[in-house]
N, C-alpha and C. Protein backbone atom coordinates (compact mmCIF):
# COMPACT_ATOMS: atom_id res chain seq x y z
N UNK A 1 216.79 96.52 4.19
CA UNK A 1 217.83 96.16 5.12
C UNK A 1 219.15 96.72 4.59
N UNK A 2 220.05 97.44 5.44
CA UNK A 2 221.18 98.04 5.49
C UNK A 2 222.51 97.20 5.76
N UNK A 3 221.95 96.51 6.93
CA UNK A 3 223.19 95.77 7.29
C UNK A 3 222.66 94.51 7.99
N UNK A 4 223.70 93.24 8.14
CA UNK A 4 222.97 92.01 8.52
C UNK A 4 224.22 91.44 9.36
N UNK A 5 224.10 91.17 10.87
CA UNK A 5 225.78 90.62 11.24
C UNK A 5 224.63 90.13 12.23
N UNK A 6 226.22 88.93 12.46
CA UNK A 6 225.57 88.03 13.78
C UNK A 6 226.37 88.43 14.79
N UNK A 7 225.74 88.41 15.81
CA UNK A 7 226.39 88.20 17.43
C UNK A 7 225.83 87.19 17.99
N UNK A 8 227.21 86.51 18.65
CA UNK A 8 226.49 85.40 19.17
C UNK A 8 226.18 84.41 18.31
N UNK A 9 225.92 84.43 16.91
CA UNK A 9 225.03 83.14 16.42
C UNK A 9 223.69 83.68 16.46
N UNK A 10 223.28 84.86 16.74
CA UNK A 10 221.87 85.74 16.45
C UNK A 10 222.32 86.69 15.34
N UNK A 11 221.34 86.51 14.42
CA UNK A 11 221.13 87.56 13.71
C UNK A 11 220.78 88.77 13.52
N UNK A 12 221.37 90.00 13.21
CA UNK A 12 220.46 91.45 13.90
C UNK A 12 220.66 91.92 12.48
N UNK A 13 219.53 92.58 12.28
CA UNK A 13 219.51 93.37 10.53
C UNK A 13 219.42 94.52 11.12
N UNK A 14 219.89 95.89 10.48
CA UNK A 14 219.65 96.95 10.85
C UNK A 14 219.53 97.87 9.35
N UNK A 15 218.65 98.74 9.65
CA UNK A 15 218.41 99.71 8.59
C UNK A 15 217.97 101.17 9.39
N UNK A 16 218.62 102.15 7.71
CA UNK A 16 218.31 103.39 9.01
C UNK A 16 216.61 104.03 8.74
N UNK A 17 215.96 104.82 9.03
CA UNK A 17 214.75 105.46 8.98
C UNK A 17 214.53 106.49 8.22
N UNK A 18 214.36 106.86 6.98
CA UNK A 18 214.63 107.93 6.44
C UNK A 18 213.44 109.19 6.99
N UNK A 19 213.85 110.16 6.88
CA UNK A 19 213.05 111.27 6.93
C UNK A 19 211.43 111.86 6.38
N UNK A 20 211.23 110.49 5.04
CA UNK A 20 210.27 110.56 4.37
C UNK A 20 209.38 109.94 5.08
N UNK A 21 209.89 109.13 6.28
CA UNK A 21 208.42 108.27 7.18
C UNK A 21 208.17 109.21 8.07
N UNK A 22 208.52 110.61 7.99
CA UNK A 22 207.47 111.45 9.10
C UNK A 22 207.57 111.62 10.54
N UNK A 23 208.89 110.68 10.94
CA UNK A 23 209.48 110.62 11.96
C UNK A 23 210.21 111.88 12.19
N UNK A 24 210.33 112.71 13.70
CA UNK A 24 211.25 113.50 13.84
C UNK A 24 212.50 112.87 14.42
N UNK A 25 213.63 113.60 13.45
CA UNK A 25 214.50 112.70 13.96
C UNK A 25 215.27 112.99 15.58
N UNK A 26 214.93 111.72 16.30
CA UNK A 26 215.98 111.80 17.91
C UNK A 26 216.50 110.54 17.67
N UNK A 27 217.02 110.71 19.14
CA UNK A 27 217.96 109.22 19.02
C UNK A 27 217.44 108.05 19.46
N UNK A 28 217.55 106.93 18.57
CA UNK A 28 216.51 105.87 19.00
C UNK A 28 215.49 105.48 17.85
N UNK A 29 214.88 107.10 17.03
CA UNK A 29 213.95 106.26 16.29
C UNK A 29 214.23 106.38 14.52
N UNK A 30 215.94 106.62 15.17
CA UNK A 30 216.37 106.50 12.83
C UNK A 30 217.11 105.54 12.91
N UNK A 31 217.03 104.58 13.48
CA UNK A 31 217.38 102.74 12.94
C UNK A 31 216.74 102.06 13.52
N UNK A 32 215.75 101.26 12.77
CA UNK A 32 215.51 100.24 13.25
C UNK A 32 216.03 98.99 12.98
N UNK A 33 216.12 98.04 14.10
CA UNK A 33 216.61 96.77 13.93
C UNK A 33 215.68 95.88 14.04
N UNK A 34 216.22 94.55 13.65
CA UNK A 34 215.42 93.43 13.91
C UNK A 34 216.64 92.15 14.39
N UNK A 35 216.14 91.79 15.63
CA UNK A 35 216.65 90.53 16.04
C UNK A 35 215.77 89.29 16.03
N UNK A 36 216.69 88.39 15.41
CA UNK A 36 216.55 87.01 14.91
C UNK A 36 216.79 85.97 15.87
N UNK A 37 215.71 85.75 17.09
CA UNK A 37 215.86 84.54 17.97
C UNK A 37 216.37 83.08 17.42
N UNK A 38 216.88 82.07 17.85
CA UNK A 38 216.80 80.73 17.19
C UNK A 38 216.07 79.85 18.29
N UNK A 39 215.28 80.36 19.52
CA UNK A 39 214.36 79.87 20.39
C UNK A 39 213.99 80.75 20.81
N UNK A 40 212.85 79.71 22.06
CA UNK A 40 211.56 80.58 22.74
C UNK A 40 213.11 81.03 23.89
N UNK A 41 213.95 80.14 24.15
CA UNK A 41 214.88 80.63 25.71
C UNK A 41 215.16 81.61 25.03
N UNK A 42 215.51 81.82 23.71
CA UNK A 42 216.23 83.12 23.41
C UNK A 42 215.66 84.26 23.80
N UNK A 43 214.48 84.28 22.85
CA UNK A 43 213.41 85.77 22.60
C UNK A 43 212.92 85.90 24.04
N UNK A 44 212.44 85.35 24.83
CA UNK A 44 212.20 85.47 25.97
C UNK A 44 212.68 86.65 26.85
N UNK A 45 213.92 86.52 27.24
CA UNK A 45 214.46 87.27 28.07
C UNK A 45 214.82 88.49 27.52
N UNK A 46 214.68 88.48 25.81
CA UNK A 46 215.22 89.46 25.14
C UNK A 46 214.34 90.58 25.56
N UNK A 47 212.73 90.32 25.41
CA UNK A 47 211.37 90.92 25.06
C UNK A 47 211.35 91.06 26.11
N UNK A 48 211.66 90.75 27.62
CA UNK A 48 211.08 90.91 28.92
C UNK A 48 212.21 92.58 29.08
N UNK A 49 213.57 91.95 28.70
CA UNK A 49 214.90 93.22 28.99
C UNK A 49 214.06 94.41 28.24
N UNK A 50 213.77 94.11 26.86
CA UNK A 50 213.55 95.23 25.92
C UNK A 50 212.82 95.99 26.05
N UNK A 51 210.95 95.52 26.65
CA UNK A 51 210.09 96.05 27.15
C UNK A 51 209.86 96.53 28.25
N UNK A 52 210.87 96.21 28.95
CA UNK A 52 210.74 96.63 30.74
C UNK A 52 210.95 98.26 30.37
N UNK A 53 211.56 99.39 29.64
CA UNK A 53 211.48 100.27 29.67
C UNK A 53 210.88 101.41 28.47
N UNK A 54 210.17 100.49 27.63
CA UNK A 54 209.73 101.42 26.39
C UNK A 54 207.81 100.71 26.37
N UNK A 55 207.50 101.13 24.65
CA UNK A 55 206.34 100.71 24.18
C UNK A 55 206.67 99.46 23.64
N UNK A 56 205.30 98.62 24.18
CA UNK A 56 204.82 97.68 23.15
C UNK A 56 204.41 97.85 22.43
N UNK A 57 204.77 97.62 21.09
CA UNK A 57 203.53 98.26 19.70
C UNK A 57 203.03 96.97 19.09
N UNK A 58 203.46 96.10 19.70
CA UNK A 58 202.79 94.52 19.18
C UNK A 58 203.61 93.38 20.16
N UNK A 59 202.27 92.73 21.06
CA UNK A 59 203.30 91.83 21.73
C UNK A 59 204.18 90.77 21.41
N UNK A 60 204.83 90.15 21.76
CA UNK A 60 205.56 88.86 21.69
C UNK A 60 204.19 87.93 21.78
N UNK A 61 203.98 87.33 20.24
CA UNK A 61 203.24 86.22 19.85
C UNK A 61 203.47 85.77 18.59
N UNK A 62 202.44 84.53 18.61
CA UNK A 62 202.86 84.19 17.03
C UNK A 62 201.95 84.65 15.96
N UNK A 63 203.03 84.39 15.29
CA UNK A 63 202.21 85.20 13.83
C UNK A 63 202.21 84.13 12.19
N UNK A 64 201.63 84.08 11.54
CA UNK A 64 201.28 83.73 10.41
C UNK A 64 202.80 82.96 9.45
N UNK A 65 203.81 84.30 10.06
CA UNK A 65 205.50 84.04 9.59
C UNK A 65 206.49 83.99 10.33
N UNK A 66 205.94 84.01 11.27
CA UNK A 66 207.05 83.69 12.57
C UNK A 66 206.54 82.88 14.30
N UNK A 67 207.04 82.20 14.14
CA UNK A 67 206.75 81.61 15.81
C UNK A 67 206.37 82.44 17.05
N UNK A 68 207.32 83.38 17.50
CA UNK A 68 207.24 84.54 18.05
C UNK A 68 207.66 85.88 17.49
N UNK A 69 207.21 86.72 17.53
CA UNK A 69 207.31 88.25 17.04
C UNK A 69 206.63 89.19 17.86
N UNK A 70 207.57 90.61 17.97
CA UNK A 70 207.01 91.69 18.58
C UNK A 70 208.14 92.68 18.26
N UNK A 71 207.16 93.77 18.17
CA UNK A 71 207.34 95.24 17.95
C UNK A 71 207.54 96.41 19.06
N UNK A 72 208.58 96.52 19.36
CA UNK A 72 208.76 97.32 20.79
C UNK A 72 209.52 98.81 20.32
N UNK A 73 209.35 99.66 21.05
CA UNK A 73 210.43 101.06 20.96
C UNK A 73 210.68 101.38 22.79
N UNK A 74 212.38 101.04 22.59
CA UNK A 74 212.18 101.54 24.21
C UNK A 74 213.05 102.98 24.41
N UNK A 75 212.99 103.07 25.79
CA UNK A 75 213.18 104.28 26.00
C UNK A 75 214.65 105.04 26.14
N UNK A 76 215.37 103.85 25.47
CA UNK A 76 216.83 104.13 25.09
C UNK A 76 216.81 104.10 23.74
N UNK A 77 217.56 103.47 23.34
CA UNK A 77 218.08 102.93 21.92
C UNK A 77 217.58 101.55 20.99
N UNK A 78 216.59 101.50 21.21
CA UNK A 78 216.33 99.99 20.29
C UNK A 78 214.78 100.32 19.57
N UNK A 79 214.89 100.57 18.62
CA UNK A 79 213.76 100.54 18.02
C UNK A 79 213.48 99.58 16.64
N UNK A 80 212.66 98.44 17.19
CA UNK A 80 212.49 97.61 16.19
C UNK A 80 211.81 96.30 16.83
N UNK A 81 211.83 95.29 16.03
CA UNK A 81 211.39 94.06 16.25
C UNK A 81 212.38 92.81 16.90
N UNK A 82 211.73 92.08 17.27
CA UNK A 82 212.04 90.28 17.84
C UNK A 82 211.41 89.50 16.99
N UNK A 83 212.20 88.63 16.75
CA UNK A 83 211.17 87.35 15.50
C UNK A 83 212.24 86.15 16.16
N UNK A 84 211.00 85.10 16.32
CA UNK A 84 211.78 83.39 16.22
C UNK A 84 211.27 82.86 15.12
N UNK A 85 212.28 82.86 13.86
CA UNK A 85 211.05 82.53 12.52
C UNK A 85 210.37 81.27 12.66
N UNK A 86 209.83 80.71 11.77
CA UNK A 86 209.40 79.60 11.47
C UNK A 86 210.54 78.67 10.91
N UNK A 87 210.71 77.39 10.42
CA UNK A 87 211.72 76.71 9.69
C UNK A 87 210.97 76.89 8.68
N UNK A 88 211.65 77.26 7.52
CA UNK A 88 211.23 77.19 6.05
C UNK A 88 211.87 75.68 5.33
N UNK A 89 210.90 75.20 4.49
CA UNK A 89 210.90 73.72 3.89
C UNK A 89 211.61 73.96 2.97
């Protein structure tokens, strides 16, 4: 992780993609981000906006470390993940 700011009271981490992952570089797939839901109302509408125009590469479900999570690249500018974590004890 590169950078970590909130909007809103959401968290978005961003890092850039280096050249060594084999990626060619365009625009869109040398940062990925990750946004940090704090609910299901949140991630919701996020994952419906985000996916309406790119790939799913993993849907919005739960996972082992997070409540909801998914892996999308769309066909603008957002390449990265959605997470509603878990509460950690």
């Amino acid at each position: 992780m590169h950078a970590s700011i909130m909007i809103d009271g959401t968290q978005v981490m961003i890092s850039d993609v280096p050249p060594e992952r084999g990626l060619e570089l365009t625009s869109g797939n040398n940062i990925a981000s990750v946004i940090q839901a704090k609910s299901d109302a949140e991630i919701e509408p996020l994952y419906h906006a985000l996916s309406s125009d790119g790939k799913i590469v993993a849907p919005l479900e739960a996972t082992f470390w997070a409540k909801k999570m998914s892996l999308l690249i769309t066909n603008s500018v957002f390449n990265g993940s959605l997470t509603y974590q878990l509460k950690l004890k």
